[in-house]
C-alpha atoms as a PDB file:
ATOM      1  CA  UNK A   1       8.946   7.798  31.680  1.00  0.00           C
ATOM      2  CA  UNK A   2      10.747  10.852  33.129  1.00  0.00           C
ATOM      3  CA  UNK A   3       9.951  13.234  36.096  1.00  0.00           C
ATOM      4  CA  UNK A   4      10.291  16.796  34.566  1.00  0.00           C
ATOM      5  CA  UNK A   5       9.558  20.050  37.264  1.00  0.00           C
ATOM      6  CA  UNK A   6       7.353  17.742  38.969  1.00  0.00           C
ATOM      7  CA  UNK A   7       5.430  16.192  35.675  1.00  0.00           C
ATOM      8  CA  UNK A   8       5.402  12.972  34.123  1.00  0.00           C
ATOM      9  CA  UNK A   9       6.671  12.940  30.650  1.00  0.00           C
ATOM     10  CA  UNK A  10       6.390   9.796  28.635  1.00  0.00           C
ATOM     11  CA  UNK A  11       8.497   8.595  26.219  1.00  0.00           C
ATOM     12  CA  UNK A  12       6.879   6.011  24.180  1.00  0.00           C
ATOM     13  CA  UNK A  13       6.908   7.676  20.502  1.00  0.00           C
ATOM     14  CA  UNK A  14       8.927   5.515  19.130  1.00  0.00           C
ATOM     15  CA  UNK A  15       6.167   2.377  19.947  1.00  0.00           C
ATOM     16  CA  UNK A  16       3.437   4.426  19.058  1.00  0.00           C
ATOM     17  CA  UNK A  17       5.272   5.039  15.499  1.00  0.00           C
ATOM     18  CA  UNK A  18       5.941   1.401  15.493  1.00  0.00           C
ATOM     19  CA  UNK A  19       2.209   0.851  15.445  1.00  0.00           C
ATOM     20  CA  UNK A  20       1.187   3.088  12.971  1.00  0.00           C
ATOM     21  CA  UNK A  21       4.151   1.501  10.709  1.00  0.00           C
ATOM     22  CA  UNK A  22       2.760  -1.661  11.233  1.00  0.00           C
ATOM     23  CA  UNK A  23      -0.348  -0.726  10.787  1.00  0.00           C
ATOM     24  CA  UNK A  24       0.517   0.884   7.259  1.00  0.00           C
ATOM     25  CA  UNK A  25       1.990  -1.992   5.922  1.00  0.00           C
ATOM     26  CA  UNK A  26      -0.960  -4.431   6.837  1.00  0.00           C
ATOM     27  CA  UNK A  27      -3.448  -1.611   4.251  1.00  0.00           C
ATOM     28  CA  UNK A  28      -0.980  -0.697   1.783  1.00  0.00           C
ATOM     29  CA  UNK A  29       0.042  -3.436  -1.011  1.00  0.00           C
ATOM     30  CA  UNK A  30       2.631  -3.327  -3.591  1.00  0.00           C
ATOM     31  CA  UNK A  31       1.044  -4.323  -7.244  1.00  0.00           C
ATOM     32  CA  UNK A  32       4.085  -5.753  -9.212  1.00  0.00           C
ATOM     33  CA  UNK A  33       4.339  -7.101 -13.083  1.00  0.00           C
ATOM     34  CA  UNK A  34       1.667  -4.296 -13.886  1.00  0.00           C
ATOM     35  CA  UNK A  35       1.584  -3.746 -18.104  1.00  0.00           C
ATOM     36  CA  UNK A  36       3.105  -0.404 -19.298  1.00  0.00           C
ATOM     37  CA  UNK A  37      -0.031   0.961 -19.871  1.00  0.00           C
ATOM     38  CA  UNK A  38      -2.058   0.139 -16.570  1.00  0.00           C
ATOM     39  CA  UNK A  39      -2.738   3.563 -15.444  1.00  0.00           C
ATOM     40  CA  UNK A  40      -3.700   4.606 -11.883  1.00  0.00           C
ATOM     41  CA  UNK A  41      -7.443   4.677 -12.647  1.00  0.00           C
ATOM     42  CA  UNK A  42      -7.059   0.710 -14.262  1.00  0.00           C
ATOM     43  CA  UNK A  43      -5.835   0.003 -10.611  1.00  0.00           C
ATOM     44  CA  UNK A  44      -8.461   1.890  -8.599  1.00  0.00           C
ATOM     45  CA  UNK A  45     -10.816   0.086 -10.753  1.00  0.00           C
ATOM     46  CA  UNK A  46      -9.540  -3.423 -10.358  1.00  0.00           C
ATOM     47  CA  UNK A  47      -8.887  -2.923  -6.815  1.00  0.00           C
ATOM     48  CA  UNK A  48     -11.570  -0.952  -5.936  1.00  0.00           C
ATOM     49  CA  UNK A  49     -14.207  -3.740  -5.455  1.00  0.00           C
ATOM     50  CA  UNK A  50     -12.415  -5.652  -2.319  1.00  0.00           C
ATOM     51  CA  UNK A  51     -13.041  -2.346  -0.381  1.00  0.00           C
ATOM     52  CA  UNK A  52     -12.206   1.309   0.110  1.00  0.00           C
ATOM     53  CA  UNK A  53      -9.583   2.508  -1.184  1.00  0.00           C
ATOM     54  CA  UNK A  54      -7.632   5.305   0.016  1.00  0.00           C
ATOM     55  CA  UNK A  55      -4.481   5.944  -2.653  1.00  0.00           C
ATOM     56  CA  UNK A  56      -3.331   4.818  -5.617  1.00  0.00           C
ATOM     57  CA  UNK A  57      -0.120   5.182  -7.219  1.00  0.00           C
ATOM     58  CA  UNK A  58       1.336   3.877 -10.476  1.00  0.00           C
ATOM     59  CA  UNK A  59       5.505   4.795 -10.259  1.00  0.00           C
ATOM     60  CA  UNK A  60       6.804   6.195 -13.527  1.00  0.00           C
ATOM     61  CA  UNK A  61       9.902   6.859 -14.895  1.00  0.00           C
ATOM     62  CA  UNK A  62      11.005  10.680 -13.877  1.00  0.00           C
ATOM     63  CA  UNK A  63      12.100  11.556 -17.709  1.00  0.00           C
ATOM     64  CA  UNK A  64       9.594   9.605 -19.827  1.00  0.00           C
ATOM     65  CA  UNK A  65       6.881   9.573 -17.962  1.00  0.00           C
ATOM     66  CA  UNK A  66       6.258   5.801 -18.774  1.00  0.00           C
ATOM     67  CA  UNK A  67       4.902   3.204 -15.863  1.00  0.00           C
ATOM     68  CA  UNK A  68       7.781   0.968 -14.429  1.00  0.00           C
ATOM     69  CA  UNK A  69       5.550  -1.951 -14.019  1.00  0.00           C
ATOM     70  CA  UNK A  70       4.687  -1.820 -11.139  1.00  0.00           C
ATOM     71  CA  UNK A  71       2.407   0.416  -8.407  1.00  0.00           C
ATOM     72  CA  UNK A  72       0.854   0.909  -4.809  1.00  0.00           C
ATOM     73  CA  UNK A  73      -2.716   0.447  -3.531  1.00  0.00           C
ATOM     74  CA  UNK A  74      -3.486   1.600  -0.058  1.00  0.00           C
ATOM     75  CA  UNK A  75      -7.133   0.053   1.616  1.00  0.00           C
ATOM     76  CA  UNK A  76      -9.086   1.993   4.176  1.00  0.00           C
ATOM     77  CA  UNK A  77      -9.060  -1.490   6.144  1.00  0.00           C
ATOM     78  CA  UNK A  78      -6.443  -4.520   6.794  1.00  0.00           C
ATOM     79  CA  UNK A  79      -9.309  -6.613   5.940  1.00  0.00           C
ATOM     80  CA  UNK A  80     -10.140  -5.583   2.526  1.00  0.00           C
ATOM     81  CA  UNK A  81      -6.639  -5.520   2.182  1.00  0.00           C
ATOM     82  CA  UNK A  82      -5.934  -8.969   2.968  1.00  0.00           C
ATOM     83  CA  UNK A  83      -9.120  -9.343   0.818  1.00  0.00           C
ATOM     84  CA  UNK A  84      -7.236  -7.835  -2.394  1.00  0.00           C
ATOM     85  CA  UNK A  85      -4.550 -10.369  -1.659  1.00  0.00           C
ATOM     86  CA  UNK A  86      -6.184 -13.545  -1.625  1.00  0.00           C
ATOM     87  CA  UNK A  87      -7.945 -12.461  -5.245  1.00  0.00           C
ATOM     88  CA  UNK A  88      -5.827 -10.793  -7.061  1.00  0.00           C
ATOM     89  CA  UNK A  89      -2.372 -11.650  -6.134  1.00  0.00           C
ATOM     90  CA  UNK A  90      -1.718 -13.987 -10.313  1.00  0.00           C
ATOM     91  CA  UNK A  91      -4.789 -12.502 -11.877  1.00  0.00           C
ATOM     92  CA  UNK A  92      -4.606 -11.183 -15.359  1.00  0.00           C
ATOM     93  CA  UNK A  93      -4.892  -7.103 -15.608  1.00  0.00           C
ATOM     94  CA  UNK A  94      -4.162  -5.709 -19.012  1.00  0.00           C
ATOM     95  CA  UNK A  95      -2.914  -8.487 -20.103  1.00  0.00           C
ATOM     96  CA  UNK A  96      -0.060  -9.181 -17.333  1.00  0.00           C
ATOM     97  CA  UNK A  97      -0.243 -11.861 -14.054  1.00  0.00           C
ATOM     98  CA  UNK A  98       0.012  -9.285 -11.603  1.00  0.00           C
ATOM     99  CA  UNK A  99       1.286 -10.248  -7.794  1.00  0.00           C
ATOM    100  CA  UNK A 100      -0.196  -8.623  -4.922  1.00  0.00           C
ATOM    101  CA  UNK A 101       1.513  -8.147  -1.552  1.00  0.00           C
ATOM    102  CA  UNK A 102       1.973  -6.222   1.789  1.00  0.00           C
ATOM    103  CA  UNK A 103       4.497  -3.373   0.999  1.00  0.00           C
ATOM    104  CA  UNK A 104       7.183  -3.392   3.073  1.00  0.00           C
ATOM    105  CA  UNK A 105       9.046  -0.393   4.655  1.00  0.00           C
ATOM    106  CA  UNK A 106      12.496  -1.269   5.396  1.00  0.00           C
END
């Protein structure tokens, strides 16, 4: 907290940013092991019945266009997050064991 020309300014941004980081990362999970051919709308589907589901991205290669095996689910809620976890984290999804956890930003 400052004093500036008589007002209060707070200086708490970097918490608040904190909590919205933390936040992220308890909605958003990393899908690794996906097949080649999993496609963002595979995912949505899969995913899509342990809650809402916000985004979904399936990283591919910048020159060929191909999946790199692995993608990004983001949940509306930390609870059907978790949810998404606990059943899919091993399961089989177009023919791969997929895991399932909390991405991480670093």
């Amino acid at each position: 907290m400052q004093w500036l020309n008589g007002s209060v300014r707070f200086s708490h941004s970097v918490r608040f940013t904190r909590l919205l980081s933390d936040a992220n990362s308890r909605t958003k999970l990393f899908i690794g092991g996906l097949s080649y051919d999993t496609n963002e709308t595979v995912l949505k589907d899969a995913f899509g019945q342990h809650g809402e589901i916000i985004e979904v991205k399936v990283i591919c290669d910048r020159v060929t266009g191909q999946s790199r095996g692995y993608g990004f689910v983001k949940f509306a809620s930390e609870a059907a997050a978790g949810e998404a976890i606990k059943e899919m984290d091993g399961l089989l999804l177009d023919g791969r064991n997929i895991r399932v956890n909390y991405a991480h930003k670093d």
